[in-house]
PDB file of N, CA and C in Angstrom:
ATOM      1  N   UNK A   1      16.692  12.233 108.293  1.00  0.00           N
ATOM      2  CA  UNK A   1      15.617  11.383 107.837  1.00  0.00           C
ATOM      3  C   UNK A   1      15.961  10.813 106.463  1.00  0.00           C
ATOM      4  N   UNK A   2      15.372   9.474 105.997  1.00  0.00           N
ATOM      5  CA  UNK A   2      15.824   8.575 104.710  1.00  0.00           C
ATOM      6  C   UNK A   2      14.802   9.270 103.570  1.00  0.00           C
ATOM      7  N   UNK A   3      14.854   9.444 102.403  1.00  0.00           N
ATOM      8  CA  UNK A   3      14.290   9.372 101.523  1.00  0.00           C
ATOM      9  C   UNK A   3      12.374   9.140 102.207  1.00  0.00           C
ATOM     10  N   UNK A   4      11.747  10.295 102.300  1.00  0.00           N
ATOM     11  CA  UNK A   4      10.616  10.070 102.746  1.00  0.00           C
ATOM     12  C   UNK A   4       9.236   9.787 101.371  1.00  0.00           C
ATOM     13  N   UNK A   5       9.687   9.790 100.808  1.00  0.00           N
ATOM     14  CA  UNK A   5       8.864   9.425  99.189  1.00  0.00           C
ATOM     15  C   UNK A   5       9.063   7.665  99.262  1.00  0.00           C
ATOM     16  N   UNK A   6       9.808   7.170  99.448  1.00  0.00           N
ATOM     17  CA  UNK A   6       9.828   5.648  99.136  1.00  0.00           C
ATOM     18  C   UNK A   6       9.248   5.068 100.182  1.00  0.00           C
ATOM     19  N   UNK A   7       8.691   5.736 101.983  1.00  0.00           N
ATOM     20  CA  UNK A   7       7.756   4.666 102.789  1.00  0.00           C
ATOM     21  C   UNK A   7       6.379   5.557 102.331  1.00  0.00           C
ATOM     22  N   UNK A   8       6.414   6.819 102.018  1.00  0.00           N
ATOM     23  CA  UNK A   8       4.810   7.241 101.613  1.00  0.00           C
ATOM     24  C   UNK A   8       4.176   7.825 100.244  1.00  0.00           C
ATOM     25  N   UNK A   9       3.600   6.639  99.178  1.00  0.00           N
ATOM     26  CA  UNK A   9       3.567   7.696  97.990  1.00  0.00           C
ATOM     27  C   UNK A   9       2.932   8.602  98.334  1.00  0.00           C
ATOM     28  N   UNK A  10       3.021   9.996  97.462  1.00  0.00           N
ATOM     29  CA  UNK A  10       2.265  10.894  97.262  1.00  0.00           C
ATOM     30  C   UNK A  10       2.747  11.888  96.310  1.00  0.00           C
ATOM     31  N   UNK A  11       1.319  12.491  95.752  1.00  0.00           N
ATOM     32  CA  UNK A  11       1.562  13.052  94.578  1.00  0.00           C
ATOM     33  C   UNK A  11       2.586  14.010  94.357  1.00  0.00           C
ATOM     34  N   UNK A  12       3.137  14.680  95.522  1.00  0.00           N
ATOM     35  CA  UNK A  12       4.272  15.605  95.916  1.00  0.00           C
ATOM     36  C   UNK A  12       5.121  15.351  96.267  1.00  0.00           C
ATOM     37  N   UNK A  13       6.544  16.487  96.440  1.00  0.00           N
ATOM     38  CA  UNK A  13       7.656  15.861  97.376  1.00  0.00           C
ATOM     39  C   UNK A  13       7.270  16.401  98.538  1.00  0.00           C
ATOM     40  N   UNK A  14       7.091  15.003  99.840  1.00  0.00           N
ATOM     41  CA  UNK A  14       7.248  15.331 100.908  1.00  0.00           C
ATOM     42  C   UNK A  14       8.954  15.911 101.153  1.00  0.00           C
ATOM     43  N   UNK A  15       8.651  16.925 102.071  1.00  0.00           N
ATOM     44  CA  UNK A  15      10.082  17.581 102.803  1.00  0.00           C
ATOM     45  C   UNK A  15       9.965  17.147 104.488  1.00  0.00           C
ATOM     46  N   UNK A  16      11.531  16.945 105.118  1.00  0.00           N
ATOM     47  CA  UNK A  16      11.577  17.387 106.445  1.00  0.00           C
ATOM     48  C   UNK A  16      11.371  18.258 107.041  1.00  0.00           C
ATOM     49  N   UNK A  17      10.858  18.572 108.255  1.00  0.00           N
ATOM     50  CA  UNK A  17      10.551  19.767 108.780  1.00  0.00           C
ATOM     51  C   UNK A  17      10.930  20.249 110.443  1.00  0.00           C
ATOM     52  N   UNK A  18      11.177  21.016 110.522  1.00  0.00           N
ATOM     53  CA  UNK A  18      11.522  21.503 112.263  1.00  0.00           C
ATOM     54  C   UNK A  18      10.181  21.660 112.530  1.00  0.00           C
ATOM     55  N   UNK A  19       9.119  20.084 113.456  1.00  0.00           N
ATOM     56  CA  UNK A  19       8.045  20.150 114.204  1.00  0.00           C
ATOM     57  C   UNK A  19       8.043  21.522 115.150  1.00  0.00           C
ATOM     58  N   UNK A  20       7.772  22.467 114.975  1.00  0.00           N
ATOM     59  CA  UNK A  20       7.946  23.607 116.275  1.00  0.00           C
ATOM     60  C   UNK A  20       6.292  23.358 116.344  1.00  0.00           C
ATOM     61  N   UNK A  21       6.202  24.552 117.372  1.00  0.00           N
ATOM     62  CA  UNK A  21       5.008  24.280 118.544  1.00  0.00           C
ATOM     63  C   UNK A  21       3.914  24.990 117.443  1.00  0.00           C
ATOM     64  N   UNK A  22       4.061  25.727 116.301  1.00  0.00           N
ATOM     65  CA  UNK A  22       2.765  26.484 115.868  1.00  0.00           C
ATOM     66  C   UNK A  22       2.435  25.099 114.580  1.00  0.00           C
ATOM     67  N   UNK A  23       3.148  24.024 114.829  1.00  0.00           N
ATOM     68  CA  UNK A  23       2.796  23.108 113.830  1.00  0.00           C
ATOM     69  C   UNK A  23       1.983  21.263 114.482  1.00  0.00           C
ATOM     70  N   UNK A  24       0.981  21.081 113.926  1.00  0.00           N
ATOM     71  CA  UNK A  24       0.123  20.292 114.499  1.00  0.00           C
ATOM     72  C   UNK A  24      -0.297  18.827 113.496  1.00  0.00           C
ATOM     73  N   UNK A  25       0.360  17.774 114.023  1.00  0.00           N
ATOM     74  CA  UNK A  25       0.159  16.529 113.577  1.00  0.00           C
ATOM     75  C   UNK A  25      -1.104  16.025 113.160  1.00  0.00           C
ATOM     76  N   UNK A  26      -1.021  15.738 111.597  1.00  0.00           N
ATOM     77  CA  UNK A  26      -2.501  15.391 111.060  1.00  0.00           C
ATOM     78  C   UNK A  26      -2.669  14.264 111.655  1.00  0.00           C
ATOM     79  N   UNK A  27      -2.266  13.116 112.015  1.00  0.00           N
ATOM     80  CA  UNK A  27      -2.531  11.907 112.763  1.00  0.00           C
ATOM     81  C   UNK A  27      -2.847  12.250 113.981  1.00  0.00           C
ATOM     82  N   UNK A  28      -1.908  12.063 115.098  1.00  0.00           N
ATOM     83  CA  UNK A  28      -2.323  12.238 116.341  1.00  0.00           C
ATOM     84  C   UNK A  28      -2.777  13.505 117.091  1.00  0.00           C
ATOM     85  N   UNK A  29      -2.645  14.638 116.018  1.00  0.00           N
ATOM     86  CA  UNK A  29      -3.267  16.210 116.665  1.00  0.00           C
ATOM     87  C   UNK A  29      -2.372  16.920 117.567  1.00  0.00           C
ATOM     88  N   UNK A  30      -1.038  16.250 118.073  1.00  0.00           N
ATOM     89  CA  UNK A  30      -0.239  16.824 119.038  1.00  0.00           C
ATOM     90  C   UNK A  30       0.191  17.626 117.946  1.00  0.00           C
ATOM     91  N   UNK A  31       0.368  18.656 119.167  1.00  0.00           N
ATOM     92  CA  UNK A  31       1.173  20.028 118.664  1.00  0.00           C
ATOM     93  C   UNK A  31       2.660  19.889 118.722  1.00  0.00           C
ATOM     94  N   UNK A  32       3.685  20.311 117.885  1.00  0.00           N
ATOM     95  CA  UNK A  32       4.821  20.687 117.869  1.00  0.00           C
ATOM     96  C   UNK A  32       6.232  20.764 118.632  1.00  0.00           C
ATOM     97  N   UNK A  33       7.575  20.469 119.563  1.00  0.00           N
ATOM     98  CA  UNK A  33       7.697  20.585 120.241  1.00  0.00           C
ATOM     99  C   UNK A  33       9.506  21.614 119.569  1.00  0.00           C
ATOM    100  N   UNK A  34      10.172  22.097 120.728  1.00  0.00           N
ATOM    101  CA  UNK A  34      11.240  22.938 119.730  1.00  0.00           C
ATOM    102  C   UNK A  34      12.130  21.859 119.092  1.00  0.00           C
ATOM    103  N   UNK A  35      12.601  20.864 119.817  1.00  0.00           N
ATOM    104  CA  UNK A  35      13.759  19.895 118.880  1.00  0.00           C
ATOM    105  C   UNK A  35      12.640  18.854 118.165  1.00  0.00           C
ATOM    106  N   UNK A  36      11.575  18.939 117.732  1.00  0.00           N
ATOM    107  CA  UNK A  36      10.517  17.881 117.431  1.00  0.00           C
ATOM    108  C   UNK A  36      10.992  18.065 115.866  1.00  0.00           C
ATOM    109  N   UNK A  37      10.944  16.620 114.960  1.00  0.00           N
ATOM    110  CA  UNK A  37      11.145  16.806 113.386  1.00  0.00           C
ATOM    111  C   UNK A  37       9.917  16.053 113.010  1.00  0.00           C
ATOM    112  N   UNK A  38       9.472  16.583 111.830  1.00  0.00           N
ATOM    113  CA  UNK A  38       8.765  15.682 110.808  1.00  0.00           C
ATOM    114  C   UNK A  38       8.532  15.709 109.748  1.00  0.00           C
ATOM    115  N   UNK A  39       7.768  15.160 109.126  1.00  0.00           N
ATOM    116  CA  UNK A  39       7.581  15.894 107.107  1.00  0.00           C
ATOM    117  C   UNK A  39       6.114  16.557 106.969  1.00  0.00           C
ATOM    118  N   UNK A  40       6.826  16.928 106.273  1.00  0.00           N
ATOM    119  CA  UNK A  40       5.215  18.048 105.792  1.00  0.00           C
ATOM    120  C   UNK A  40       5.396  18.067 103.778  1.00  0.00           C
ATOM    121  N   UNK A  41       3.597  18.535 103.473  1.00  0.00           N
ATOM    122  CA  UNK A  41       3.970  18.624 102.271  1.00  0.00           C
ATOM    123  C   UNK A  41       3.005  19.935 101.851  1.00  0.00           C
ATOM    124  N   UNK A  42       3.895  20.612 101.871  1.00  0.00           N
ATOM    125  CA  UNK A  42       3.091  22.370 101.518  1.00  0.00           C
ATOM    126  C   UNK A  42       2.010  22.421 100.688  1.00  0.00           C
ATOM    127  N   UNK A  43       2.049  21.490  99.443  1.00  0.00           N
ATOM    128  CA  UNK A  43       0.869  21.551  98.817  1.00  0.00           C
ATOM    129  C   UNK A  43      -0.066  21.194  99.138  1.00  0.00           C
ATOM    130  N   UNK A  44      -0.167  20.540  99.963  1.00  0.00           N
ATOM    131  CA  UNK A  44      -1.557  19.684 100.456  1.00  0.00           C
ATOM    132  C   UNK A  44      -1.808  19.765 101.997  1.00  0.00           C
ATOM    133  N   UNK A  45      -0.687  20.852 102.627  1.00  0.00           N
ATOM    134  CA  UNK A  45      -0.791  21.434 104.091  1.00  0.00           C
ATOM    135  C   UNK A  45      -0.913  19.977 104.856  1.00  0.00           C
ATOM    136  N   UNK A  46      -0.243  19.108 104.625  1.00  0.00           N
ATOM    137  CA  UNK A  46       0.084  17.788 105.571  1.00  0.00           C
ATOM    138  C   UNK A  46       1.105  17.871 106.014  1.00  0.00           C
ATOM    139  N   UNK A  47       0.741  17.614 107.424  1.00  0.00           N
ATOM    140  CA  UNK A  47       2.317  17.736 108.365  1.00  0.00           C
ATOM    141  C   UNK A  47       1.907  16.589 108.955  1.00  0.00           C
ATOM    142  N   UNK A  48       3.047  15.845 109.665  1.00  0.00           N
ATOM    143  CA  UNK A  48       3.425  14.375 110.283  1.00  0.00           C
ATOM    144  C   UNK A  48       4.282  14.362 111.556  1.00  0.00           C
ATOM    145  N   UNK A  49       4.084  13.998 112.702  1.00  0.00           N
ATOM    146  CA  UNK A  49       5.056  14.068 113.318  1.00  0.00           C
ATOM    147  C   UNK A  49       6.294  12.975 113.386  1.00  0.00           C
ATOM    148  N   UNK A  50       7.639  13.225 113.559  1.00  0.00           N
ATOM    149  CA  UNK A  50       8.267  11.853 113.791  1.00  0.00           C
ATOM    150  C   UNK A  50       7.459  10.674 114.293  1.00  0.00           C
ATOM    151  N   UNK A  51       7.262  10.346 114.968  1.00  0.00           N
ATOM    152  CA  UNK A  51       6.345   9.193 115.449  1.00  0.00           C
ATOM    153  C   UNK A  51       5.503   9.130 114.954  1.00  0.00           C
ATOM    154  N   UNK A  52       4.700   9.267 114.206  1.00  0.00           N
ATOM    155  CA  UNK A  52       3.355   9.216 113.108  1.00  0.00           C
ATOM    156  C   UNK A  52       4.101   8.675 111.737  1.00  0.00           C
ATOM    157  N   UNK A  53       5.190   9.450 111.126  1.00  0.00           N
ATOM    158  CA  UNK A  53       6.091   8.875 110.014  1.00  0.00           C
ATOM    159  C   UNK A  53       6.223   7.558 110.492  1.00  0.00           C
ATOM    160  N   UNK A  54       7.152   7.099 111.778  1.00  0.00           N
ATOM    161  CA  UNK A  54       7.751   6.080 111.860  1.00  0.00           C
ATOM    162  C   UNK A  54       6.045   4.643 111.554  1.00  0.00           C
ATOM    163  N   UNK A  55       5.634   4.973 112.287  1.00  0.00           N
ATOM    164  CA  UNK A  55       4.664   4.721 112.691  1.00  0.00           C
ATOM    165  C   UNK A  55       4.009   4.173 111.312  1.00  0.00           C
ATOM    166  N   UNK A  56       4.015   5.004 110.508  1.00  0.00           N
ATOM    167  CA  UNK A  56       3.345   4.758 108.900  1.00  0.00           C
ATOM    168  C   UNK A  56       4.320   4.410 108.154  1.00  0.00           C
ATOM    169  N   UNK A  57       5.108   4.386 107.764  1.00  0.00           N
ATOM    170  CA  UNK A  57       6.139   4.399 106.734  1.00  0.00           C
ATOM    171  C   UNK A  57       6.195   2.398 107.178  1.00  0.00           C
ATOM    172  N   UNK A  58       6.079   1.949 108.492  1.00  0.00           N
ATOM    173  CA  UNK A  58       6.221   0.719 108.501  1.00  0.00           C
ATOM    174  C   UNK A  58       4.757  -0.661 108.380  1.00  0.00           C
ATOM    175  N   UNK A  59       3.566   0.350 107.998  1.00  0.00           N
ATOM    176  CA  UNK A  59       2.068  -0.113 108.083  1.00  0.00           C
ATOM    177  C   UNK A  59       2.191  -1.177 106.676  1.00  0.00           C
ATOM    178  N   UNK A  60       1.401  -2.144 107.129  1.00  0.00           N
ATOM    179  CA  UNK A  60       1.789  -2.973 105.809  1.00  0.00           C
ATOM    180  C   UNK A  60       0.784  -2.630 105.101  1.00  0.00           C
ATOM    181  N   UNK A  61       0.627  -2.833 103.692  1.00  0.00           N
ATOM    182  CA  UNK A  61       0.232  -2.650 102.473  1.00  0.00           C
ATOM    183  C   UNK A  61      -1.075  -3.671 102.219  1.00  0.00           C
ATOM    184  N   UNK A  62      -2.078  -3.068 102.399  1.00  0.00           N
ATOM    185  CA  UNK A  62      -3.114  -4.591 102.000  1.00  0.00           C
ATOM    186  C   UNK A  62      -3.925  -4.459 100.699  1.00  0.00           C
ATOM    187  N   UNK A  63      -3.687  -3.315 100.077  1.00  0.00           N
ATOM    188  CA  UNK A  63      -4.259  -3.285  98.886  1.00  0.00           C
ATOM    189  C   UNK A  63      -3.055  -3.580  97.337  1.00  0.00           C
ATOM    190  N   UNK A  64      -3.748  -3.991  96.506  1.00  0.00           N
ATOM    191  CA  UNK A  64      -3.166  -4.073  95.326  1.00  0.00           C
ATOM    192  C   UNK A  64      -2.110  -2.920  94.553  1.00  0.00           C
ATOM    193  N   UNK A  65      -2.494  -2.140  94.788  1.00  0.00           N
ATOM    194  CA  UNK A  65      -1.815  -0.448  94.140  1.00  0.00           C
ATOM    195  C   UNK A  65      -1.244  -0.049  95.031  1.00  0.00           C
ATOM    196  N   UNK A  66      -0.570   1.018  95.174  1.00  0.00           N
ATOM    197  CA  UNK A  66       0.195   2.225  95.652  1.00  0.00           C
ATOM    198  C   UNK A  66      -0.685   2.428  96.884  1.00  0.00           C
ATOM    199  N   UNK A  67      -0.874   3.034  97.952  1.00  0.00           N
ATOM    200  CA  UNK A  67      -1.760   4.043  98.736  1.00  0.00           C
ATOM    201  C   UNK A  67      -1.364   5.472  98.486  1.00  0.00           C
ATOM    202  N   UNK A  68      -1.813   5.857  98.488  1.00  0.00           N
ATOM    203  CA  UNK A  68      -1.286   7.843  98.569  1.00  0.00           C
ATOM    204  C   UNK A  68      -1.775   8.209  99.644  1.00  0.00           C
ATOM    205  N   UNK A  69      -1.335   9.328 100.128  1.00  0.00           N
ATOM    206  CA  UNK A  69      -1.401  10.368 101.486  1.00  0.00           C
ATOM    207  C   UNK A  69      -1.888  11.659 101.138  1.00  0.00           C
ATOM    208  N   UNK A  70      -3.045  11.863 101.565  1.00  0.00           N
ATOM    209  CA  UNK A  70      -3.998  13.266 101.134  1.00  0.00           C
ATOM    210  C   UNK A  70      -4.748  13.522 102.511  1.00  0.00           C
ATOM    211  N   UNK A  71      -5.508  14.945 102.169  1.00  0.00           N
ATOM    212  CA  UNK A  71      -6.517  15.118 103.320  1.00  0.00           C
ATOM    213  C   UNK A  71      -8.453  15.438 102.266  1.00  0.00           C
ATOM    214  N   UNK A  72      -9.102  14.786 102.528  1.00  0.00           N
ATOM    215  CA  UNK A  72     -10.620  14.989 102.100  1.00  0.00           C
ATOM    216  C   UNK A  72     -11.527  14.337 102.645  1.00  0.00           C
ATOM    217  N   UNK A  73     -12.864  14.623 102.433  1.00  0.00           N
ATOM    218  CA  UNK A  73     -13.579  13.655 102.834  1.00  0.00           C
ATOM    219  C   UNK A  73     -13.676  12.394 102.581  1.00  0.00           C
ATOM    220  N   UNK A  74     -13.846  11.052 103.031  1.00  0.00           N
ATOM    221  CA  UNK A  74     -13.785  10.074 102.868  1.00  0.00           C
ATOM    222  C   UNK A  74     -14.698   9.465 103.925  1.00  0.00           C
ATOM    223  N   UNK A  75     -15.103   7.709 103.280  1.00  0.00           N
ATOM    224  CA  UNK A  75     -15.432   6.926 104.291  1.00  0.00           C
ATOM    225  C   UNK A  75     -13.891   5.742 104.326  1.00  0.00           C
ATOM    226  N   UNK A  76     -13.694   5.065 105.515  1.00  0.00           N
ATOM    227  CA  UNK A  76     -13.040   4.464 105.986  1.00  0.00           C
ATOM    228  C   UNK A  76     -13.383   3.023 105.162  1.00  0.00           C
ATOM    229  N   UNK A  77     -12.961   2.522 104.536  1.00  0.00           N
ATOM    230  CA  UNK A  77     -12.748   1.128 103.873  1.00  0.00           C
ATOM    231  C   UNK A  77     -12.811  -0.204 104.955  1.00  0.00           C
ATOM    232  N   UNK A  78     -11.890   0.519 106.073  1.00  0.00           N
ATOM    233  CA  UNK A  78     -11.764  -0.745 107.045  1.00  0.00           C
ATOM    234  C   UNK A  78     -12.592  -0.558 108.204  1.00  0.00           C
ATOM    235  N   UNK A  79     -13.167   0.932 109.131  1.00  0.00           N
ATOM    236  CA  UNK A  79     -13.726   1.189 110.273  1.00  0.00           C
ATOM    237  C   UNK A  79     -14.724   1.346 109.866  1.00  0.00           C
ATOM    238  N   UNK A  80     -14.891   1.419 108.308  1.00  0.00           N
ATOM    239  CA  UNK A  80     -15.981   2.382 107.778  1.00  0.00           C
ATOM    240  C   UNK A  80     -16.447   3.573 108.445  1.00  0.00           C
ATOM    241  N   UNK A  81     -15.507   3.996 109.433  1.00  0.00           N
ATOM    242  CA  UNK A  81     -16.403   5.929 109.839  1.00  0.00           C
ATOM    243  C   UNK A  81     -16.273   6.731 108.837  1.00  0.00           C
ATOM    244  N   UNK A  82     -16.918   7.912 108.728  1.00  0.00           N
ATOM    245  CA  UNK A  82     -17.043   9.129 107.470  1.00  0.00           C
ATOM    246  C   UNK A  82     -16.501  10.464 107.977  1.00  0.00           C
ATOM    247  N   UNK A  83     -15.227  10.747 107.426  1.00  0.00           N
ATOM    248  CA  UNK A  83     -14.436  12.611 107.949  1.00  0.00           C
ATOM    249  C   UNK A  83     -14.967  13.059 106.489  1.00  0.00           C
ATOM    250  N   UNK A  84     -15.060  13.883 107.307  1.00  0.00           N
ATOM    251  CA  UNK A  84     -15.611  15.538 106.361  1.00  0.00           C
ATOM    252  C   UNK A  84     -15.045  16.639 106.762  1.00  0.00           C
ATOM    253  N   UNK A  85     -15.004  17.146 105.770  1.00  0.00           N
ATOM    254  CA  UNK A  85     -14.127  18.915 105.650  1.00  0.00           C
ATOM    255  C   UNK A  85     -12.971  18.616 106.311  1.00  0.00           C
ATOM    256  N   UNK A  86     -11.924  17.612 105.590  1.00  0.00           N
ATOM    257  CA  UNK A  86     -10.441  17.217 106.108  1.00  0.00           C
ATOM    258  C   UNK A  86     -10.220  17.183 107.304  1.00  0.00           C
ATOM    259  N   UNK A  87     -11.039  16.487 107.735  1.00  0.00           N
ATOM    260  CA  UNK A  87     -10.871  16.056 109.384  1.00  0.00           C
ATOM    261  C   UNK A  87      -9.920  15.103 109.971  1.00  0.00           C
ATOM    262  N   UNK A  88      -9.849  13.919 108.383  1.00  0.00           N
ATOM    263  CA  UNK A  88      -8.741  13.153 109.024  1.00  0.00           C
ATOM    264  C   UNK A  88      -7.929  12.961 107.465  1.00  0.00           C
ATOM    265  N   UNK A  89      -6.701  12.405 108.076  1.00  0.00           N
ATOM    266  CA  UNK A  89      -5.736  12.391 106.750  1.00  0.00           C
ATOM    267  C   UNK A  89      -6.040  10.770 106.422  1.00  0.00           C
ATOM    268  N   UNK A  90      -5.966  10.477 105.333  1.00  0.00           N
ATOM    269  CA  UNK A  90      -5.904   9.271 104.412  1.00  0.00           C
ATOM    270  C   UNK A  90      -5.128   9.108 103.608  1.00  0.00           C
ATOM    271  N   UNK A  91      -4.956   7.076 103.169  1.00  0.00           N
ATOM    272  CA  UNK A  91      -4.390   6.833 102.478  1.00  0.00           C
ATOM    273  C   UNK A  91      -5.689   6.473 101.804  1.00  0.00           C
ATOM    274  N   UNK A  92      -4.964   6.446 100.139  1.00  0.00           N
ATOM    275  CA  UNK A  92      -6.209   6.068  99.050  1.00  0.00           C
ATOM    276  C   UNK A  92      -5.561   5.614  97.825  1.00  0.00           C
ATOM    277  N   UNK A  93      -6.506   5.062  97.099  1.00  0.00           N
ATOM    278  CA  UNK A  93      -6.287   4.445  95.677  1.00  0.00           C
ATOM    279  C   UNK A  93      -7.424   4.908  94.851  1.00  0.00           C
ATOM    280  N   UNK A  94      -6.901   6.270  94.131  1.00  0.00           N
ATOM    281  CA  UNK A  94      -8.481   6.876  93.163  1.00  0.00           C
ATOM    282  C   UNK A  94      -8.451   5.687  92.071  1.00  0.00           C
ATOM    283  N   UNK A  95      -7.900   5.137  91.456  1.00  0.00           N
ATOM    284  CA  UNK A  95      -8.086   3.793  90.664  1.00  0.00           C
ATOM    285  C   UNK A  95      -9.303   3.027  91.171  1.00  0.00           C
ATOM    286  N   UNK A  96      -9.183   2.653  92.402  1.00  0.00           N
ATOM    287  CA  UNK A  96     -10.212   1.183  93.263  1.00  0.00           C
ATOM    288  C   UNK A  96     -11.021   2.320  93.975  1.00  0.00           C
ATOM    289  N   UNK A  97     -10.912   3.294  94.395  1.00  0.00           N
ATOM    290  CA  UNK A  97     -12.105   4.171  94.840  1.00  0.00           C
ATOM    291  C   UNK A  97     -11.906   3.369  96.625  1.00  0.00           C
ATOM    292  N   UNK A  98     -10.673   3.161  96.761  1.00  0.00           N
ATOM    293  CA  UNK A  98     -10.380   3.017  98.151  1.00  0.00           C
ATOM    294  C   UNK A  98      -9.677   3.321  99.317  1.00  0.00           C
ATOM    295  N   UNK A  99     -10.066   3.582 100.363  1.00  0.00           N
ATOM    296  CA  UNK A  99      -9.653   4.489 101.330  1.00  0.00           C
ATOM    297  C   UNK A  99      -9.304   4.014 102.620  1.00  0.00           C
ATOM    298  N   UNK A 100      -8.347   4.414 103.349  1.00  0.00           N
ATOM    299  CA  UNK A 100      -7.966   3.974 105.114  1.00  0.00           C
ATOM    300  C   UNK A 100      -7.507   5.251 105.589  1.00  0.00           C
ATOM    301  N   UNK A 101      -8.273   4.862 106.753  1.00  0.00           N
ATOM    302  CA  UNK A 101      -8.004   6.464 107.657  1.00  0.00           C
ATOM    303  C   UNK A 101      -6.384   6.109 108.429  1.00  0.00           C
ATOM    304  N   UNK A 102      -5.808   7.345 108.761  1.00  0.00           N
ATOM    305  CA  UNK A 102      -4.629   6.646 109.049  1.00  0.00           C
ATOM    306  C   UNK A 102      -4.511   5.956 110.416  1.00  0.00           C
ATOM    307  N   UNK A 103      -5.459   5.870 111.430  1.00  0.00           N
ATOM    308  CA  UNK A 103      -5.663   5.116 112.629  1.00  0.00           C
ATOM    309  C   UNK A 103      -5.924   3.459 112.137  1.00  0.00           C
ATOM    310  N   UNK A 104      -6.329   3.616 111.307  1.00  0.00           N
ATOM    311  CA  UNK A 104      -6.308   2.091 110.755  1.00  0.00           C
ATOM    312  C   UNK A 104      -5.532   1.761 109.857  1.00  0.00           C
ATOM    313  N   UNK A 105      -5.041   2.602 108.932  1.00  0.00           N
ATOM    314  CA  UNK A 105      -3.292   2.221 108.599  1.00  0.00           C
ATOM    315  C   UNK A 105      -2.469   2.401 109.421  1.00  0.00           C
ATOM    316  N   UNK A 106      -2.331   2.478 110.550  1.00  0.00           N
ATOM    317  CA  UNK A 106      -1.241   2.235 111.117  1.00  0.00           C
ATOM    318  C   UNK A 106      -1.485   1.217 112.139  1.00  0.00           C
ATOM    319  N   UNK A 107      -2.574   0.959 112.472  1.00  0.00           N
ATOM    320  CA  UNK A 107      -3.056  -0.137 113.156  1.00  0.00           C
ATOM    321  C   UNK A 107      -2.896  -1.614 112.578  1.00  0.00           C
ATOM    322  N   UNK A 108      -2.747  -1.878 111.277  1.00  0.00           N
ATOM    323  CA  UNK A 108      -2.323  -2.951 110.526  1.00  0.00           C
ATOM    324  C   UNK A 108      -1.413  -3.282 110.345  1.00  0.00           C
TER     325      UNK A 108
END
């Protein structure tokens, strides 16, 4: 895998990871498979599967700033729906107080 910090900021270093089966994709919820890879970032217990990375790392950019990659409650900027108690992972800008769930960043 390329340098995974330059398609997703975030406040940490994302690492690569061996997707195995006890590990579960914050985007699409699939579980793990034995040759499956993706990134994860221990501090913030975000894991990604290959296809969710690819998937994001190529979403275009519609805000002014950076986006970052976290998990909290939020409302959706673009669907406007509301996750609670880290239900879904987001990109955000605490500067603009703005948020995209990642079904709609990657949908763009």
């Amino acid at each position: 895998m390329q340098s995974i910090n330059q398609y997703i900021p975030h406040k940490h270093i994302l690492a690569p990871i061996k997707f195995h089966s006890g590990v579960i994709c914050n985007i699409c919820f699939r579980q793990g498979g034995p040759d499956q890879t993706g990134i994860s970032c221990p501090s913030c217990n975000i894991d990604l599967c290959e296809a969710c990375y690819y998937q994001l790392k190529c979403a275009h950019n519609r805000h002014c700033h950076k986006l970052y990659l976290s998990l909290g409650d939020f409302t959706c900027n673009l669907c406007k729906r509301k996750f609670k108690d880290n239900q879904g992972t987001r990109r955000y800008c605490q500067k603009c107080d703005y948020y995209e769930c990642m079904e709609c960043s990657i949908k763009m």
